[in-house]
Protein backbone atom coordinates (compact mmCIF):
# COMPACT_ATOMS: atom_id res chain seq x y z
CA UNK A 1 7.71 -19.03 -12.74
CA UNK A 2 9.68 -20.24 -9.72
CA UNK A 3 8.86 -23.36 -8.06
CA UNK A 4 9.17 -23.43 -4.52
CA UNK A 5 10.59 -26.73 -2.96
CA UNK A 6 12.42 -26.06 0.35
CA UNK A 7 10.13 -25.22 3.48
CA UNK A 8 11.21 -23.18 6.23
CA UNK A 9 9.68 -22.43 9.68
CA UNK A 10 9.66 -19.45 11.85
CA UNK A 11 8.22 -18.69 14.97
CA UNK A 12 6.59 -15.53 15.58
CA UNK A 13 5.43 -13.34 18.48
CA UNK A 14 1.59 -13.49 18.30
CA UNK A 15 1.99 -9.31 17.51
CA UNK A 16 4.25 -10.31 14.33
CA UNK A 17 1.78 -13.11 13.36
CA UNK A 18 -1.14 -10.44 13.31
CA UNK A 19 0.59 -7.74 11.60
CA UNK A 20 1.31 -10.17 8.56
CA UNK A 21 -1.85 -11.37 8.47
CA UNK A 22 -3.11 -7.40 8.32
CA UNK A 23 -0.34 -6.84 5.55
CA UNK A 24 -1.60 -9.92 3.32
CA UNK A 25 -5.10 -9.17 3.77
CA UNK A 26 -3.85 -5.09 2.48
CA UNK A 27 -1.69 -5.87 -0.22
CA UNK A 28 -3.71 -9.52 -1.37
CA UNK A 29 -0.89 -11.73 -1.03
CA UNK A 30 -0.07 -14.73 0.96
CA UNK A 31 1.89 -14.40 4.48
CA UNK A 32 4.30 -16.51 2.52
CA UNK A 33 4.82 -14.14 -0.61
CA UNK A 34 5.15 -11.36 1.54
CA UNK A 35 8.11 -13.12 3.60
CA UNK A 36 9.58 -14.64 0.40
CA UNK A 37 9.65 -10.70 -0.96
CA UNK A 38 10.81 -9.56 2.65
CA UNK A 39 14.19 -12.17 2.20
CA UNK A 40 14.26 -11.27 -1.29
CA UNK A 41 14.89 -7.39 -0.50
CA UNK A 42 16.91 -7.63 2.70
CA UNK A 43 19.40 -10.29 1.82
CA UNK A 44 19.19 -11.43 -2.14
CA UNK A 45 19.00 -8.14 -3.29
CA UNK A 46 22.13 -6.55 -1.27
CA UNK A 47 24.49 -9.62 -2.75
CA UNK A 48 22.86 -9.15 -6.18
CA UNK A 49 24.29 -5.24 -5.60
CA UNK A 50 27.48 -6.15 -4.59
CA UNK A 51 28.43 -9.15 -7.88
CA UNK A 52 27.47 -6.04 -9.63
CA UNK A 53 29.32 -3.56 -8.21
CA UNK A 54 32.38 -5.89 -8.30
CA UNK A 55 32.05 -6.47 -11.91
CA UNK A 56 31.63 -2.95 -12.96
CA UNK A 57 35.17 -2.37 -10.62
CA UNK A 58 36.33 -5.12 -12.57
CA UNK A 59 35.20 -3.91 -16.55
CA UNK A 60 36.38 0.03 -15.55
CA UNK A 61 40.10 -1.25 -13.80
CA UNK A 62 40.47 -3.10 -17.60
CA UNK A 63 41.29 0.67 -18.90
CA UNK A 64 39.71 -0.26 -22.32
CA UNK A 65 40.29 2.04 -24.73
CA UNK A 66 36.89 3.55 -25.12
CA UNK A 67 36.06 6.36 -27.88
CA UNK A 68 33.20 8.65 -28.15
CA UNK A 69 29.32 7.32 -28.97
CA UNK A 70 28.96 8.47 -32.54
CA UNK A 71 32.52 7.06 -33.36
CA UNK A 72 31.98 3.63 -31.58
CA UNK A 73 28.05 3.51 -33.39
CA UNK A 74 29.97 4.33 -36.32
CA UNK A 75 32.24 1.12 -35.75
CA UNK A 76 29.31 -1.20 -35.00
CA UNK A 77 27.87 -0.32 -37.87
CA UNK A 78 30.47 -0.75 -40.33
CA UNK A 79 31.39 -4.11 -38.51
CA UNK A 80 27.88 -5.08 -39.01
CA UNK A 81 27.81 -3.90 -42.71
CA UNK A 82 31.18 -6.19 -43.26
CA UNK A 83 30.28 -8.95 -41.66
CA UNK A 84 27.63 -9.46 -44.38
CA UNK A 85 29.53 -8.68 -47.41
């Protein structure tokens, strides 16, 4: 579970303050989770998107040599089997 330690103010129009309140009261969670959630989706979640889309560019430009499922399970599983020997 997160801890939250950095507090941040707003100001809203009287109109925004109401319709948070009637969202909280809906969906039984505090004006604060519901802004926390709002951040989260508009700006974490787009960043989050792009590392990962950046990292799978990176992994497929590598041009690994990559073989078909049954061969590669067939690969683990002999690596696995002589690992223990």
């Amino acid at each position: 579970m997160s801890v939250y330690t950095k507090r941040v103010q707003a100001v809203l129009t009287e109109k925004q303050h109401k319709t948070l309140l009637n969202l909280s009261a809906k969906s039984q969670k505090a004006v604060s989770v519901l802004i926390r959630e709002a951040i989260e989706r508009v700006y974490f979640e787009p960043v989050s998107q792009q590392r990962r889309q950046v990292a799978l560019e990176e992994l497929l430009s590598l041009d690994a040599p990559v073989a078909d499922w049954e061969q590669m399970e067939a690969e683990i599983i002999q690596g696995g089997l002589s690992d223990e020997q």
